[in-house]
Protein backbone atom coordinates (compact mmCIF):
# COMPACT_ATOMS: atom_id res chain seq x y z
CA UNK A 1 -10.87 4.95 -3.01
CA UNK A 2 -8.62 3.38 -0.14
CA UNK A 3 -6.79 6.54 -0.25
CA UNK A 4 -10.04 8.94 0.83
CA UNK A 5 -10.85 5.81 3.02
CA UNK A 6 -7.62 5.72 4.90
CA UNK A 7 -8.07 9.47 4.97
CA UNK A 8 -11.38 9.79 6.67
CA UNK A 9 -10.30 6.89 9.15
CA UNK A 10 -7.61 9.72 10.23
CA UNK A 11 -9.54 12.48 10.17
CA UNK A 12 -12.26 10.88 12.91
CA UNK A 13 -8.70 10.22 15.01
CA UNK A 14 -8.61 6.55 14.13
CA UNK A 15 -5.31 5.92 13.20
CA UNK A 16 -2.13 7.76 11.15
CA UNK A 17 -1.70 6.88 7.19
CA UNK A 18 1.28 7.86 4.76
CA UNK A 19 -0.34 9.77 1.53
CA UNK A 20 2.48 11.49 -1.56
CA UNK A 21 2.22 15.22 -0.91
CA UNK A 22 -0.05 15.87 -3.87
CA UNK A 23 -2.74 14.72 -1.64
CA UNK A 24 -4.06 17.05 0.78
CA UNK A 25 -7.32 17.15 2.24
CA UNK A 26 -9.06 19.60 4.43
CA UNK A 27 -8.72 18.93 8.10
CA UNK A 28 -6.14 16.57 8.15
CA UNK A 29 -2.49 17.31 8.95
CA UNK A 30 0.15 16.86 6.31
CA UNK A 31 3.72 16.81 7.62
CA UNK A 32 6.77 16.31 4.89
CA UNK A 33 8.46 13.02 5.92
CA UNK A 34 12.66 13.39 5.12
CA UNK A 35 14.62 10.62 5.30
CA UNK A 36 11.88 8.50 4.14
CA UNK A 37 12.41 7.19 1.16
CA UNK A 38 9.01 5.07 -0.24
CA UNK A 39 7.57 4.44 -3.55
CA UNK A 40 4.42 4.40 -5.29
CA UNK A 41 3.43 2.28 -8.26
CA UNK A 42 1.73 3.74 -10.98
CA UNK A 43 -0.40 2.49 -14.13
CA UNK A 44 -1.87 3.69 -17.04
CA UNK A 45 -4.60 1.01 -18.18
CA UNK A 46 -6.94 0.68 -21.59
CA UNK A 47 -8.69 -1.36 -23.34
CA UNK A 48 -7.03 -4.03 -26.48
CA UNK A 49 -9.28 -2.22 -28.58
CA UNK A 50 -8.42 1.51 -27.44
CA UNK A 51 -5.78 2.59 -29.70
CA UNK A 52 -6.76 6.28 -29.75
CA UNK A 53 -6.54 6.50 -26.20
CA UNK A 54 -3.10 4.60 -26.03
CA UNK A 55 -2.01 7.37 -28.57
CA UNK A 56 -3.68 10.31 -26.45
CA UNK A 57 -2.33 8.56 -23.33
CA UNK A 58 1.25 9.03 -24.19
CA UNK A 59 2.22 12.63 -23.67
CA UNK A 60 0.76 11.99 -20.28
CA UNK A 61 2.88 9.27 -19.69
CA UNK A 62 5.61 11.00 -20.76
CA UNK A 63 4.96 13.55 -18.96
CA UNK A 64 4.87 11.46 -15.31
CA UNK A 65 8.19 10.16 -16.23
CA UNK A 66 9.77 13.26 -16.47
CA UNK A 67 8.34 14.30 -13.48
CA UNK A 68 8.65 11.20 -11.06
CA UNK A 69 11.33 9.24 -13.03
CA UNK A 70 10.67 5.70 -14.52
């Protein structure tokens, strides 16, 4: 949500934001940044009670490791 926020706040020319490169949107520029080196936190959340999701959860967690690292 603050992503698409920060987004549409660029696209009506109010400011400049830094998104990963998986994000793209229609009508806003997306230059590749080298040299800048910038990480992004993320979590996989359930519920105490949601051990079938934990379990389907971890080949997708897995699988963001071996993509990103971590």
């Amino acid at each position: 949500a603050n992503d698409d926020r920060a987004l549409e706040m660029v696209r009506a020319g109010l400011g400049i934001t830094v998104v990963p490169a998986s994000y793209r949107q229609n009508g806003v520029a997306n230059p590749i940044l080298t040299g800048f080196d910038l990480e992004r936190r993320l979590c996989v959340i359930w519920g105490e009670d949601a051990g079938g999701v934990r379990q389907a959860a971890l080949p997708v967690i897995a699988a963001i490791r071996t993509q990103f690292g971590g």
